[in-house]
PDB file of N, CA and C in Angstrom:
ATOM      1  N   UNK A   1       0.819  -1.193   0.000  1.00  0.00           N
ATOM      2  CA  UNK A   1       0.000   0.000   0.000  1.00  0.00           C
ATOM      3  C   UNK A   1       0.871   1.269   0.000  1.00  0.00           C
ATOM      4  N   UNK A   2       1.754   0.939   0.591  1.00  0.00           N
ATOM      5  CA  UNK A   2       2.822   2.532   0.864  1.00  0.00           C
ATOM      6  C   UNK A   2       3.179   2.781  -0.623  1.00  0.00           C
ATOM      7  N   UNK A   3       3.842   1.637  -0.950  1.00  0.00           N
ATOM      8  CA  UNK A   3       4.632   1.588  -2.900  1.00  0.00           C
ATOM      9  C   UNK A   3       3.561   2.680  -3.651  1.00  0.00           C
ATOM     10  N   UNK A   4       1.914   2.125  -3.507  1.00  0.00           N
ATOM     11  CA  UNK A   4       1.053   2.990  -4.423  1.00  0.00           C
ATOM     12  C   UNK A   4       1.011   4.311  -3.969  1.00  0.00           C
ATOM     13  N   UNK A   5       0.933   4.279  -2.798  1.00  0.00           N
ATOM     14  CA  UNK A   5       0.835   6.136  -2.769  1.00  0.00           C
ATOM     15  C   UNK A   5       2.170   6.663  -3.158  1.00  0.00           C
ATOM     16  N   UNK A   6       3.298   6.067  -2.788  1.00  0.00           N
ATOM     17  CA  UNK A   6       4.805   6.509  -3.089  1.00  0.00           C
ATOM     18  C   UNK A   6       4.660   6.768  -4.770  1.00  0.00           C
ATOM     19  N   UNK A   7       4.041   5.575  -5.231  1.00  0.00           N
ATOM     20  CA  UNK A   7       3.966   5.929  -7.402  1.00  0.00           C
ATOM     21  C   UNK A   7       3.283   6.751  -7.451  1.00  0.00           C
ATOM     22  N   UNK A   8       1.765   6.970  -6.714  1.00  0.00           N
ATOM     23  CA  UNK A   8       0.901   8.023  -7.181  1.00  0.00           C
ATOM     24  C   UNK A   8       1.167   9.570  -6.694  1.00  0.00           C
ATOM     25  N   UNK A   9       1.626   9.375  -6.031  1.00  0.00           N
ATOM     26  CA  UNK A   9       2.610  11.176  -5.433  1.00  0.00           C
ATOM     27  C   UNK A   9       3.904  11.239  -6.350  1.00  0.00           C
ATOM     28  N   UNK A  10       4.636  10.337  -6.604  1.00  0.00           N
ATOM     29  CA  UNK A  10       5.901  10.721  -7.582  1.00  0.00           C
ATOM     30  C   UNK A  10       5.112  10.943  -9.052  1.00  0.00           C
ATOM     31  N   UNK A  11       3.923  10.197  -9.867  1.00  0.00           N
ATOM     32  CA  UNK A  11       3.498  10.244 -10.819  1.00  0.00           C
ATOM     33  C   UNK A  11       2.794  11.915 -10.595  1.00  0.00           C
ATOM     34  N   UNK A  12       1.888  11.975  -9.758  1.00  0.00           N
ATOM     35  CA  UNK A  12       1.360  13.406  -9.352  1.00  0.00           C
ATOM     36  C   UNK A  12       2.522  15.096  -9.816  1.00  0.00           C
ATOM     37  N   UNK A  13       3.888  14.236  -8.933  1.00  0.00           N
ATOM     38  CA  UNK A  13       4.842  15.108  -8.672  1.00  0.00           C
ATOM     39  C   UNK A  13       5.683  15.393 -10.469  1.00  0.00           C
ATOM     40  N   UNK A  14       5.689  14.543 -11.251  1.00  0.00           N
ATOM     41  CA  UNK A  14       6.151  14.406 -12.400  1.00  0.00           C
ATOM     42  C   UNK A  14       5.121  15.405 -13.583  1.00  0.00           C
ATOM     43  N   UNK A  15       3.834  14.955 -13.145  1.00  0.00           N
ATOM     44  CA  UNK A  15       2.833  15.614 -14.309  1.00  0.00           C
ATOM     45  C   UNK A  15       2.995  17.090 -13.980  1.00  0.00           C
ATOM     46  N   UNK A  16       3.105  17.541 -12.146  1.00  0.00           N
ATOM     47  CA  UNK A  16       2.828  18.661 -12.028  1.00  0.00           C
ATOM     48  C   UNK A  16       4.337  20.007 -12.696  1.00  0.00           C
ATOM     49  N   UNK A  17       4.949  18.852 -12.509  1.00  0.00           N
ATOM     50  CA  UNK A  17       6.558  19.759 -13.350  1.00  0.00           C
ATOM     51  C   UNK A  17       6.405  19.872 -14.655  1.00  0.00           C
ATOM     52  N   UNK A  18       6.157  18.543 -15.022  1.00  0.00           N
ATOM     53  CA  UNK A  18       5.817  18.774 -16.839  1.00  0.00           C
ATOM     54  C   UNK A  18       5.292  20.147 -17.065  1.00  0.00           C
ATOM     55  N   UNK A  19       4.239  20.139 -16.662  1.00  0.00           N
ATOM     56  CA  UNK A  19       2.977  21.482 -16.485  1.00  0.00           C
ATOM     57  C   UNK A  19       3.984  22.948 -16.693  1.00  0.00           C
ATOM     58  N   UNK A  20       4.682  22.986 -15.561  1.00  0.00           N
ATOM     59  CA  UNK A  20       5.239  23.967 -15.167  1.00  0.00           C
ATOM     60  C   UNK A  20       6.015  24.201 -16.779  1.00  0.00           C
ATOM     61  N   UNK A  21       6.693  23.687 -17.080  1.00  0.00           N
ATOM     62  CA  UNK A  21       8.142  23.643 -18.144  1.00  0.00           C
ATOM     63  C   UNK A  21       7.361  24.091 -19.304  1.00  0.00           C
ATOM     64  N   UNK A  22       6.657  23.824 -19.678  1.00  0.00           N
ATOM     65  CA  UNK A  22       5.844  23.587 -21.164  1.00  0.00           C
ATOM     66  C   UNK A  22       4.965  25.079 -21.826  1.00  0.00           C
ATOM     67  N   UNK A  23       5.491  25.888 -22.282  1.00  0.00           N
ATOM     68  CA  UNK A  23       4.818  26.895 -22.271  1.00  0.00           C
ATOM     69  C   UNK A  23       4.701  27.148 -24.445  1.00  0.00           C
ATOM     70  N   UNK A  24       3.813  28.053 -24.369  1.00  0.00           N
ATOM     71  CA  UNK A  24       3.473  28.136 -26.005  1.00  0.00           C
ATOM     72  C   UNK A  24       3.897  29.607 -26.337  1.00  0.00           C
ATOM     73  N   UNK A  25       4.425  29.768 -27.224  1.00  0.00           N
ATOM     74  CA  UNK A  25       4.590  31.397 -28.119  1.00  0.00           C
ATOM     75  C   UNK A  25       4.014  30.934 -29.015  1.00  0.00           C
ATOM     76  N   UNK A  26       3.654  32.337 -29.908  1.00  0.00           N
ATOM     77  CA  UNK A  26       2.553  31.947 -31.176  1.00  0.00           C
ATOM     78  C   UNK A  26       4.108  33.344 -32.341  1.00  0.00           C
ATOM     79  N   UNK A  27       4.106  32.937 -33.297  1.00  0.00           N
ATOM     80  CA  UNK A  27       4.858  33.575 -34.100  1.00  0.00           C
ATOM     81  C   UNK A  27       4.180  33.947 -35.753  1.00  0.00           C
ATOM     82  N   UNK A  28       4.481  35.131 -35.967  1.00  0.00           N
ATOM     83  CA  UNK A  28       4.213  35.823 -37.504  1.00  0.00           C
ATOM     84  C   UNK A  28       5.846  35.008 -38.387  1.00  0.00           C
ATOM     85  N   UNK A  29       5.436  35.145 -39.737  1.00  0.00           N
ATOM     86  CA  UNK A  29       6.728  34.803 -40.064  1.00  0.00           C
ATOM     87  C   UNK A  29       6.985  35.551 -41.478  1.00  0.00           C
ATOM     88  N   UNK A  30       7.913  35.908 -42.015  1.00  0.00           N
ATOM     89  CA  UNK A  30       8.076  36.889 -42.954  1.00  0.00           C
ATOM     90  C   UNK A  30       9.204  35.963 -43.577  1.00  0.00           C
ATOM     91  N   UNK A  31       9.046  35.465 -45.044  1.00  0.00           N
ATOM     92  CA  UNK A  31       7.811  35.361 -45.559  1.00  0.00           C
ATOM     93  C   UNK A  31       6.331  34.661 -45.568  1.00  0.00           C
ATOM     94  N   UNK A  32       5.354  35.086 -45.170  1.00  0.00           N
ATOM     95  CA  UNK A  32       4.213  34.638 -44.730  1.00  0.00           C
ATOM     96  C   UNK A  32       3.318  33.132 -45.252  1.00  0.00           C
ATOM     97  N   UNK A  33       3.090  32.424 -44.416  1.00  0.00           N
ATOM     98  CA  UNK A  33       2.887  31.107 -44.605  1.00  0.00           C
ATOM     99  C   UNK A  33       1.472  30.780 -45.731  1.00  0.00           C
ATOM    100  N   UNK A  34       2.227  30.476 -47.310  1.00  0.00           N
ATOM    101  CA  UNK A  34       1.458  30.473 -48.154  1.00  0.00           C
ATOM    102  C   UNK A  34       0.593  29.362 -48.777  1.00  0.00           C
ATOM    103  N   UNK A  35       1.531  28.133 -48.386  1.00  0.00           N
ATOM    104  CA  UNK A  35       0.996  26.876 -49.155  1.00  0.00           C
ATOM    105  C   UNK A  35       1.509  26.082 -48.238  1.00  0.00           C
ATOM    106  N   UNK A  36       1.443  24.523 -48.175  1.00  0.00           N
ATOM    107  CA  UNK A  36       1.387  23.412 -47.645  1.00  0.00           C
ATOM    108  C   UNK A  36       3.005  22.989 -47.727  1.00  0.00           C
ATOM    109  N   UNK A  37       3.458  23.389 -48.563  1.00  0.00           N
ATOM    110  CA  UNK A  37       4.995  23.028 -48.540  1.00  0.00           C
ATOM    111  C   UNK A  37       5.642  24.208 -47.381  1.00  0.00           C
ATOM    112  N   UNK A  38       5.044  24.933 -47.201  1.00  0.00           N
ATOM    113  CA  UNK A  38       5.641  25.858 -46.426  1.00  0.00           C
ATOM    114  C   UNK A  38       4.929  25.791 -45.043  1.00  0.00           C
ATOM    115  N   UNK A  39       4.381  24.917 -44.589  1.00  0.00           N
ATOM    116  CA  UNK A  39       3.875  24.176 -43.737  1.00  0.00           C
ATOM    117  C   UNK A  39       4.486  23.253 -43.393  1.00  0.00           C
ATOM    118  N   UNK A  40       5.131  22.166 -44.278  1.00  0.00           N
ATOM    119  CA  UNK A  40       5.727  21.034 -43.953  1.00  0.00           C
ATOM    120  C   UNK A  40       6.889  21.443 -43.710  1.00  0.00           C
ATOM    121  N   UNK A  41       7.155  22.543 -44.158  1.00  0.00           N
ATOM    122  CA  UNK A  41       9.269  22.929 -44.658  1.00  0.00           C
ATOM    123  C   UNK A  41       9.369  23.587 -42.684  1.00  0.00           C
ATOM    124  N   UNK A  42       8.594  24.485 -42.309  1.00  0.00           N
ATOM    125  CA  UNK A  42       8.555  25.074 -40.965  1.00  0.00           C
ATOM    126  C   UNK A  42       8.327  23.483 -40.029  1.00  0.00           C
ATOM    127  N   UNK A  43       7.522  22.497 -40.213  1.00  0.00           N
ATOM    128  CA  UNK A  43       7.106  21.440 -39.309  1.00  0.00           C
ATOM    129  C   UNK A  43       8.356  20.416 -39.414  1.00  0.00           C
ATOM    130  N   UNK A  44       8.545  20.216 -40.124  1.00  0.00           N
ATOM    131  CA  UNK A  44      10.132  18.992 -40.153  1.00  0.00           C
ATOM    132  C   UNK A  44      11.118  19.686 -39.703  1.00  0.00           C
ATOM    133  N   UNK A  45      11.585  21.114 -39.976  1.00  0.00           N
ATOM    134  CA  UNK A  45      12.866  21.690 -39.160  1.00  0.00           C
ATOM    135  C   UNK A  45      12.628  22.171 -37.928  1.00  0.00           C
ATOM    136  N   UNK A  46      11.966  22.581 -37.457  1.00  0.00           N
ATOM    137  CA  UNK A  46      11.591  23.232 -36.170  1.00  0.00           C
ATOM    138  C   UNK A  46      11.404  22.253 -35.069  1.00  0.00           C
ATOM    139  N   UNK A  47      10.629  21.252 -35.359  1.00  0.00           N
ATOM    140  CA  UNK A  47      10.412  19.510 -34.607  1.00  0.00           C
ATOM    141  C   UNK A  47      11.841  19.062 -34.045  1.00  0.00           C
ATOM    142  N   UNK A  48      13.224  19.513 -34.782  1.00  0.00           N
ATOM    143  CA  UNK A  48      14.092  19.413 -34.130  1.00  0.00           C
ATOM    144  C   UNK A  48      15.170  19.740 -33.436  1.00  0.00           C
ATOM    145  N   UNK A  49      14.576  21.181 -32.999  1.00  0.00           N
ATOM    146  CA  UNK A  49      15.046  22.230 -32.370  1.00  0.00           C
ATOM    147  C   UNK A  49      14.786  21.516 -30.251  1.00  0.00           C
ATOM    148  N   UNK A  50      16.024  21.376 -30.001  1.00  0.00           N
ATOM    149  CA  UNK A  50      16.215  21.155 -28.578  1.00  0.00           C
ATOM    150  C   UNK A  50      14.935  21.652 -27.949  1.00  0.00           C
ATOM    151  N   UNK A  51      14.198  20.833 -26.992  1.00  0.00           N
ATOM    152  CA  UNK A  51      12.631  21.651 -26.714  1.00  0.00           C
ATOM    153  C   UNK A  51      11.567  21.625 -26.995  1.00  0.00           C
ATOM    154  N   UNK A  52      11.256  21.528 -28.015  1.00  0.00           N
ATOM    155  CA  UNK A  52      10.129  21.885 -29.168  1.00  0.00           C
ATOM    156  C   UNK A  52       9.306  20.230 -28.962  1.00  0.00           C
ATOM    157  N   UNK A  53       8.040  20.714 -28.051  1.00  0.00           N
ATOM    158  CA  UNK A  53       7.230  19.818 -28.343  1.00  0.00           C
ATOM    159  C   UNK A  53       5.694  19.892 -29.056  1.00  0.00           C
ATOM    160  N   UNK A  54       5.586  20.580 -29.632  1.00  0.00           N
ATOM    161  CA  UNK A  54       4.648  20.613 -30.765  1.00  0.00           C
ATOM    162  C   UNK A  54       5.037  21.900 -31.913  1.00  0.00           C
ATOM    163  N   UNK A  55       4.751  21.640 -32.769  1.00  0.00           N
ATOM    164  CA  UNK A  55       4.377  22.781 -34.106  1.00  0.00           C
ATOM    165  C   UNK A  55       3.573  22.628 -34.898  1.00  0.00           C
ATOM    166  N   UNK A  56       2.763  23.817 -35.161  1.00  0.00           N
ATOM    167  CA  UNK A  56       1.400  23.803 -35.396  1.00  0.00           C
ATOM    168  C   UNK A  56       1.392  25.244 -36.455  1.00  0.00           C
ATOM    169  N   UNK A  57       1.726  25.038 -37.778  1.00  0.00           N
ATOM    170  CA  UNK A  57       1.759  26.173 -38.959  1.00  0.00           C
ATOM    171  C   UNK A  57      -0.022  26.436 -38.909  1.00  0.00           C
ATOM    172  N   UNK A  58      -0.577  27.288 -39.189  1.00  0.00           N
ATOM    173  CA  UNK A  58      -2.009  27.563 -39.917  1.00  0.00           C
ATOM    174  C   UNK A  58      -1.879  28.300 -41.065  1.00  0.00           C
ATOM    175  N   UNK A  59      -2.404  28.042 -41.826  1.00  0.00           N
ATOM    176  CA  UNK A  59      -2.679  28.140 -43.207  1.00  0.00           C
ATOM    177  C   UNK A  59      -3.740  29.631 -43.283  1.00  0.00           C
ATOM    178  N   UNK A  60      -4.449  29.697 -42.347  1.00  0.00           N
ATOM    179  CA  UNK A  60      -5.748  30.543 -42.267  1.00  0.00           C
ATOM    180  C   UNK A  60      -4.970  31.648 -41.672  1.00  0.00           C
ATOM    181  N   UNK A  61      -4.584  31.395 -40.521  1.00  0.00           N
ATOM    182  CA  UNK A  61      -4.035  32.762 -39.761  1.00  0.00           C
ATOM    183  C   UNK A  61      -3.002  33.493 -40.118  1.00  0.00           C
ATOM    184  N   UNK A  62      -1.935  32.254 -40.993  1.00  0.00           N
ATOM    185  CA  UNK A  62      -0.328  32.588 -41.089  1.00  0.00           C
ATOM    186  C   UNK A  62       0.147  32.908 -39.851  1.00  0.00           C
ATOM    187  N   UNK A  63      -0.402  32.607 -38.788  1.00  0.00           N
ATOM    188  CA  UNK A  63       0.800  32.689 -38.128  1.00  0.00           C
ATOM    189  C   UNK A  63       1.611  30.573 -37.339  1.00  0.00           C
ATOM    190  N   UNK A  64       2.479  30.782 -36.904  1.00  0.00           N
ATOM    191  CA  UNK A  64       2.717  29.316 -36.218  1.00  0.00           C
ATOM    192  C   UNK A  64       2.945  29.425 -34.342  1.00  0.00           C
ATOM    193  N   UNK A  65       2.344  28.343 -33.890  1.00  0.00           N
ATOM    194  CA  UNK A  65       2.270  28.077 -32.500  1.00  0.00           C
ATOM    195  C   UNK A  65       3.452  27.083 -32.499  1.00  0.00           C
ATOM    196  N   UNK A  66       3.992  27.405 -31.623  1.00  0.00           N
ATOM    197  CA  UNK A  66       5.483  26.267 -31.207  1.00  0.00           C
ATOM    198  C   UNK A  66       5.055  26.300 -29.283  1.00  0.00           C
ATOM    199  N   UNK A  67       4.867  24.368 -29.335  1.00  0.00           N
ATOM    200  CA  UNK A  67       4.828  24.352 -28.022  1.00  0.00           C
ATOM    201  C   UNK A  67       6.390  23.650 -27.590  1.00  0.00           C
ATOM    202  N   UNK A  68       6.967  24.706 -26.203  1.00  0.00           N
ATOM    203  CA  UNK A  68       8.294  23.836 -25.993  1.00  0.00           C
ATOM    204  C   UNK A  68       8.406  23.663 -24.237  1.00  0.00           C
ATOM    205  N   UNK A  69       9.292  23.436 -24.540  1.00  0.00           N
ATOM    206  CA  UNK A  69       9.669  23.020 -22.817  1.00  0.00           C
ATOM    207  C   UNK A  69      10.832  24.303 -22.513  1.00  0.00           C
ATOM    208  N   UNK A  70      10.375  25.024 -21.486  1.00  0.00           N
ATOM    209  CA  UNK A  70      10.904  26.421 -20.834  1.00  0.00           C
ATOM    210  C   UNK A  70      12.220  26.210 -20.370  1.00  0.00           C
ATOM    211  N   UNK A  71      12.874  24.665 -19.822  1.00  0.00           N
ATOM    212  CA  UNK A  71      13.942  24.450 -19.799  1.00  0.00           C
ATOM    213  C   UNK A  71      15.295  24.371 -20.483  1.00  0.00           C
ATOM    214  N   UNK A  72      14.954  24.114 -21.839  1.00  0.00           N
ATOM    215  CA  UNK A  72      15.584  23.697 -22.743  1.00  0.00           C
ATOM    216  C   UNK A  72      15.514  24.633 -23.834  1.00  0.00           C
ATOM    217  N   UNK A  73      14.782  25.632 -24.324  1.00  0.00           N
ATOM    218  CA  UNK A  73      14.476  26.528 -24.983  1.00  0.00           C
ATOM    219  C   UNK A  73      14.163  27.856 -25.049  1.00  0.00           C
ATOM    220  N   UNK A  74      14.307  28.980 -25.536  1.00  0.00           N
ATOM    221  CA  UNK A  74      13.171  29.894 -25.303  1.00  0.00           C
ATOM    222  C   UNK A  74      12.792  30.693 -27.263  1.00  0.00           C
ATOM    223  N   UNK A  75      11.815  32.066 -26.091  1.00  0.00           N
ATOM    224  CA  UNK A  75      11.651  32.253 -27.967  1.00  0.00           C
ATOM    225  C   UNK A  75      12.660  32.771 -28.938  1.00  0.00           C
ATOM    226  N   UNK A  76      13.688  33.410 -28.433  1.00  0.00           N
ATOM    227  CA  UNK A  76      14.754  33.636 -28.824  1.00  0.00           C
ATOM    228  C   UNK A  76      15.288  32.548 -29.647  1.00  0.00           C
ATOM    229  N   UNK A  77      16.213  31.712 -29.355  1.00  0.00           N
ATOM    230  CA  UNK A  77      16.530  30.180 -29.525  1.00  0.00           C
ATOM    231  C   UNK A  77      15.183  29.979 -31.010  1.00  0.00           C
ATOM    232  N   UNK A  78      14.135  30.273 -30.831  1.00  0.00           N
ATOM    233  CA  UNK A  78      13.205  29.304 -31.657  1.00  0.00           C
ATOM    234  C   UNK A  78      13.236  30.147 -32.856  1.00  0.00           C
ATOM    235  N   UNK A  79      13.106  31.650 -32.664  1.00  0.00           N
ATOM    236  CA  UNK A  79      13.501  32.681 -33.908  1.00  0.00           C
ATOM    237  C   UNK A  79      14.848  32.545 -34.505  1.00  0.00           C
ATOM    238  N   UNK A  80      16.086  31.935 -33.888  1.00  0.00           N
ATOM    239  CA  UNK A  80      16.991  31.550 -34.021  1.00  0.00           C
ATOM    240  C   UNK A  80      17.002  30.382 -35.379  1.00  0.00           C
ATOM    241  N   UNK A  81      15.994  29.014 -34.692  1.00  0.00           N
ATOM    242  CA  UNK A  81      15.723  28.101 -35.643  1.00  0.00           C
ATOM    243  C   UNK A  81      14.854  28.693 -37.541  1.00  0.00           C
ATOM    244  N   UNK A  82      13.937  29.882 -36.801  1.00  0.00           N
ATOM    245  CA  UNK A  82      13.608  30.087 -38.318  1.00  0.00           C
ATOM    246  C   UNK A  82      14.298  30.641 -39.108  1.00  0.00           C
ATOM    247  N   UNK A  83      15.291  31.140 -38.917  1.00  0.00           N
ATOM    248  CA  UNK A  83      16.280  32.019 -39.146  1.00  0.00           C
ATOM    249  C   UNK A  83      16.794  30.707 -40.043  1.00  0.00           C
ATOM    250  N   UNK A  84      17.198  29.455 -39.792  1.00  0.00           N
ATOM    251  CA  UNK A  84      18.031  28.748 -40.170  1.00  0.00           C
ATOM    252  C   UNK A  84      17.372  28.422 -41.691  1.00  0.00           C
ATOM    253  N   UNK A  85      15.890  28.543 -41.500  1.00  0.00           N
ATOM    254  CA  UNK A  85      15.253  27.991 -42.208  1.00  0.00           C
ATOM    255  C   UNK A  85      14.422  29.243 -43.433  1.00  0.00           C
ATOM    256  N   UNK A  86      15.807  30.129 -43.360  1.00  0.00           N
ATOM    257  CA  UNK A  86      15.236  31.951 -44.113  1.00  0.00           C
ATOM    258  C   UNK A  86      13.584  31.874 -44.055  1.00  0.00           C
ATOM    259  N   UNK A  87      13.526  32.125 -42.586  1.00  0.00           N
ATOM    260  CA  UNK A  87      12.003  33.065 -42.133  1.00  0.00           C
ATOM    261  C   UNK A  87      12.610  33.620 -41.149  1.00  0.00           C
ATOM    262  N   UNK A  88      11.982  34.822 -40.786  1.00  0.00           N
ATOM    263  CA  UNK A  88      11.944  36.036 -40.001  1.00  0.00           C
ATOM    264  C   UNK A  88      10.558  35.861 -38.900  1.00  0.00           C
ATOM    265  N   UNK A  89      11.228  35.172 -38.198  1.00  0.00           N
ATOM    266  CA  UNK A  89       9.818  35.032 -37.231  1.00  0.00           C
ATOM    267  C   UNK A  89       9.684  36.619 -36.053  1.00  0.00           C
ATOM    268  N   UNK A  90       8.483  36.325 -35.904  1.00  0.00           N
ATOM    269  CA  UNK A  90       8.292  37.705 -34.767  1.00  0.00           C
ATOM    270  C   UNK A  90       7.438  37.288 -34.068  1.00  0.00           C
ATOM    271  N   UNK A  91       7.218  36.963 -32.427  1.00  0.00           N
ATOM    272  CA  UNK A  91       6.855  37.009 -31.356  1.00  0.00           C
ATOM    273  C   UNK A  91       4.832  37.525 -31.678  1.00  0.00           C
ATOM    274  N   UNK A  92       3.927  36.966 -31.522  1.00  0.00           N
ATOM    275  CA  UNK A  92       2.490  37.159 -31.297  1.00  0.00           C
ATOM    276  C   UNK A  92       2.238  37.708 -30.140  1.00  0.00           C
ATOM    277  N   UNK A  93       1.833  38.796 -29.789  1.00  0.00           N
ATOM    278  CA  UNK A  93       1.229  39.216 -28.268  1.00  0.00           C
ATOM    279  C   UNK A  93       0.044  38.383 -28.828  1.00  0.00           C
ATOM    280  N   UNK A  94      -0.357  38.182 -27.682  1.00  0.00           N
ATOM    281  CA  UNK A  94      -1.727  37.204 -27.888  1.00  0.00           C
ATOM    282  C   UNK A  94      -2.854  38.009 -27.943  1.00  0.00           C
ATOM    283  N   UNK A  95      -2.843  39.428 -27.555  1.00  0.00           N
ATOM    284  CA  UNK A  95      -3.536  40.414 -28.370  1.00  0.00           C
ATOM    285  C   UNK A  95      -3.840  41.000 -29.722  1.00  0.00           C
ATOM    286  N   UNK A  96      -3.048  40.253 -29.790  1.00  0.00           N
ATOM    287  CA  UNK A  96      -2.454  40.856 -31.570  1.00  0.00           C
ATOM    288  C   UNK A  96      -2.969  39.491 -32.868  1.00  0.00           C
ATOM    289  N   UNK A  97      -3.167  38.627 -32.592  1.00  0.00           N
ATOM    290  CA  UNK A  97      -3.781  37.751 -33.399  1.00  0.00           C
ATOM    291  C   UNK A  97      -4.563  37.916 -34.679  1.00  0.00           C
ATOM    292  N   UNK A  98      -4.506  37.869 -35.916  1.00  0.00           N
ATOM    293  CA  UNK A  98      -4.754  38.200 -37.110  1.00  0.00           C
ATOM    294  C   UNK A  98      -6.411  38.512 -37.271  1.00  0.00           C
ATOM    295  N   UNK A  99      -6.589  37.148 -36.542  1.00  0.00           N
ATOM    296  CA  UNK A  99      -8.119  37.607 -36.097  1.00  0.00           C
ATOM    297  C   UNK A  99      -8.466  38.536 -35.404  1.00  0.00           C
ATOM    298  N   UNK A 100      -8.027  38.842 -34.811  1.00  0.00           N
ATOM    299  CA  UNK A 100      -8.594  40.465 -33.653  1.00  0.00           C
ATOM    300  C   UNK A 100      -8.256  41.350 -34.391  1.00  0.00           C
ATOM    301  N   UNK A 101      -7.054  41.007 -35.033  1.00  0.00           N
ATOM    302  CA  UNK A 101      -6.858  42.518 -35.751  1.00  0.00           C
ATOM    303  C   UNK A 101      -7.518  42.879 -37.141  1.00  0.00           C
ATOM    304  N   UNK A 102      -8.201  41.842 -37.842  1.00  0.00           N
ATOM    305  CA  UNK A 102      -9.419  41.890 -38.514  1.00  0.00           C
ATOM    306  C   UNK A 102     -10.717  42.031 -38.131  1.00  0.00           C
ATOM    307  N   UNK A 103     -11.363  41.940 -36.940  1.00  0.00           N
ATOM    308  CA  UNK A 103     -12.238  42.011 -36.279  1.00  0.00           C
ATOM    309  C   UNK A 103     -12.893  43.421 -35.968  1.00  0.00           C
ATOM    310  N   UNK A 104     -13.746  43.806 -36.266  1.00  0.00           N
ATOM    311  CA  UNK A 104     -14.395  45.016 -36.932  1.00  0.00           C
ATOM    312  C   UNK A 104     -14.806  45.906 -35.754  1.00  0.00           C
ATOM    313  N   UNK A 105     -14.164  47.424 -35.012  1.00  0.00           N
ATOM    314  CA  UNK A 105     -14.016  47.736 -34.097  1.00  0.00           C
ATOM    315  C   UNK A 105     -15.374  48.608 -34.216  1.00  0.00           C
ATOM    316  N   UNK A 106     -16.456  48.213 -32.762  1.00  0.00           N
ATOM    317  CA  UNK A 106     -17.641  48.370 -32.324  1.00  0.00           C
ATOM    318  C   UNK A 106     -17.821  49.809 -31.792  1.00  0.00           C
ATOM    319  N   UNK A 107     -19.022  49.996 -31.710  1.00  0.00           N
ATOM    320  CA  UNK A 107     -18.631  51.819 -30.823  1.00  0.00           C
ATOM    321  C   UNK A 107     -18.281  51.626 -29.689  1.00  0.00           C
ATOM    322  N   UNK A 108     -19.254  50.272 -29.050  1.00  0.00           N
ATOM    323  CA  UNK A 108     -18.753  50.012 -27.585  1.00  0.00           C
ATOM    324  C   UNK A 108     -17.550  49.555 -27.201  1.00  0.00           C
ATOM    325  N   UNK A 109     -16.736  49.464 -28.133  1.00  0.00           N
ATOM    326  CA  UNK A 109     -15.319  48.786 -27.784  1.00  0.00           C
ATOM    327  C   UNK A 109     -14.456  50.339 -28.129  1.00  0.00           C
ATOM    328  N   UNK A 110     -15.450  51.728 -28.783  1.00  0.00           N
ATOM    329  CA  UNK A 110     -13.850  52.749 -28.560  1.00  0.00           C
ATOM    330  C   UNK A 110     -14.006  53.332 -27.340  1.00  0.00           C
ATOM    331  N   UNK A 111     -15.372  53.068 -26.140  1.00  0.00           N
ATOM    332  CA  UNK A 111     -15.410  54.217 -25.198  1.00  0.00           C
ATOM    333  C   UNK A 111     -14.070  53.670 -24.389  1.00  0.00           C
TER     334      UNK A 111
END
């Protein structure tokens, strides 16, 4: 009985660090993400950038989400990788999203 709580507090203790480490930037990229090859060309090089546990190009937004681990990486380092790959990435405030900034400004949104 002790062993299971000892696995289920170390398993507990493991997920809750993962958590911590794992954070997302969202990036613009110049030149702007046009077709499917330029989808795959950003997803195969970036996948093996120290860190990098997801990449996620959109086609709709142009912009790309890179999920990594905060230990091993940052966004610096990841603009670094597009660089390798001649794109000019730039940092998303998450305010700033293609959609919001197309999104058609209300009267009640200038008071």
């Amino acid at each position: 009985m002790k062993k299971l709580i000892l696995l289920t507090f170390a398993l507990f203790l493991a997920v809750l660090t993962q958590a911590q480490t794992k954070k997302e930037v969202v990036f613009t990229t110049e030149p702007e993400i046009e077709c499917q090859n330029c989808v795959k060309r950003i997803k195969d090089n970036l996948r093996f950038e120290k860190g990098v546990k997801a990449v996620n190009p959109d086609l709709k937004t142009k912009l790309v989400t890179v999920q990594y681990d905060s230990e091993k990486t940052d966004p610096e380092k990841l603009i670094k990788a597009f660089a390798k790959i001649n794109y000019k990435a730039a940092i998303v405030e998450p305010k700033e999203t293609k959609e919001e900034q197309a999104a058609p400004v209300r009267d009640k949104d200038k008071k």
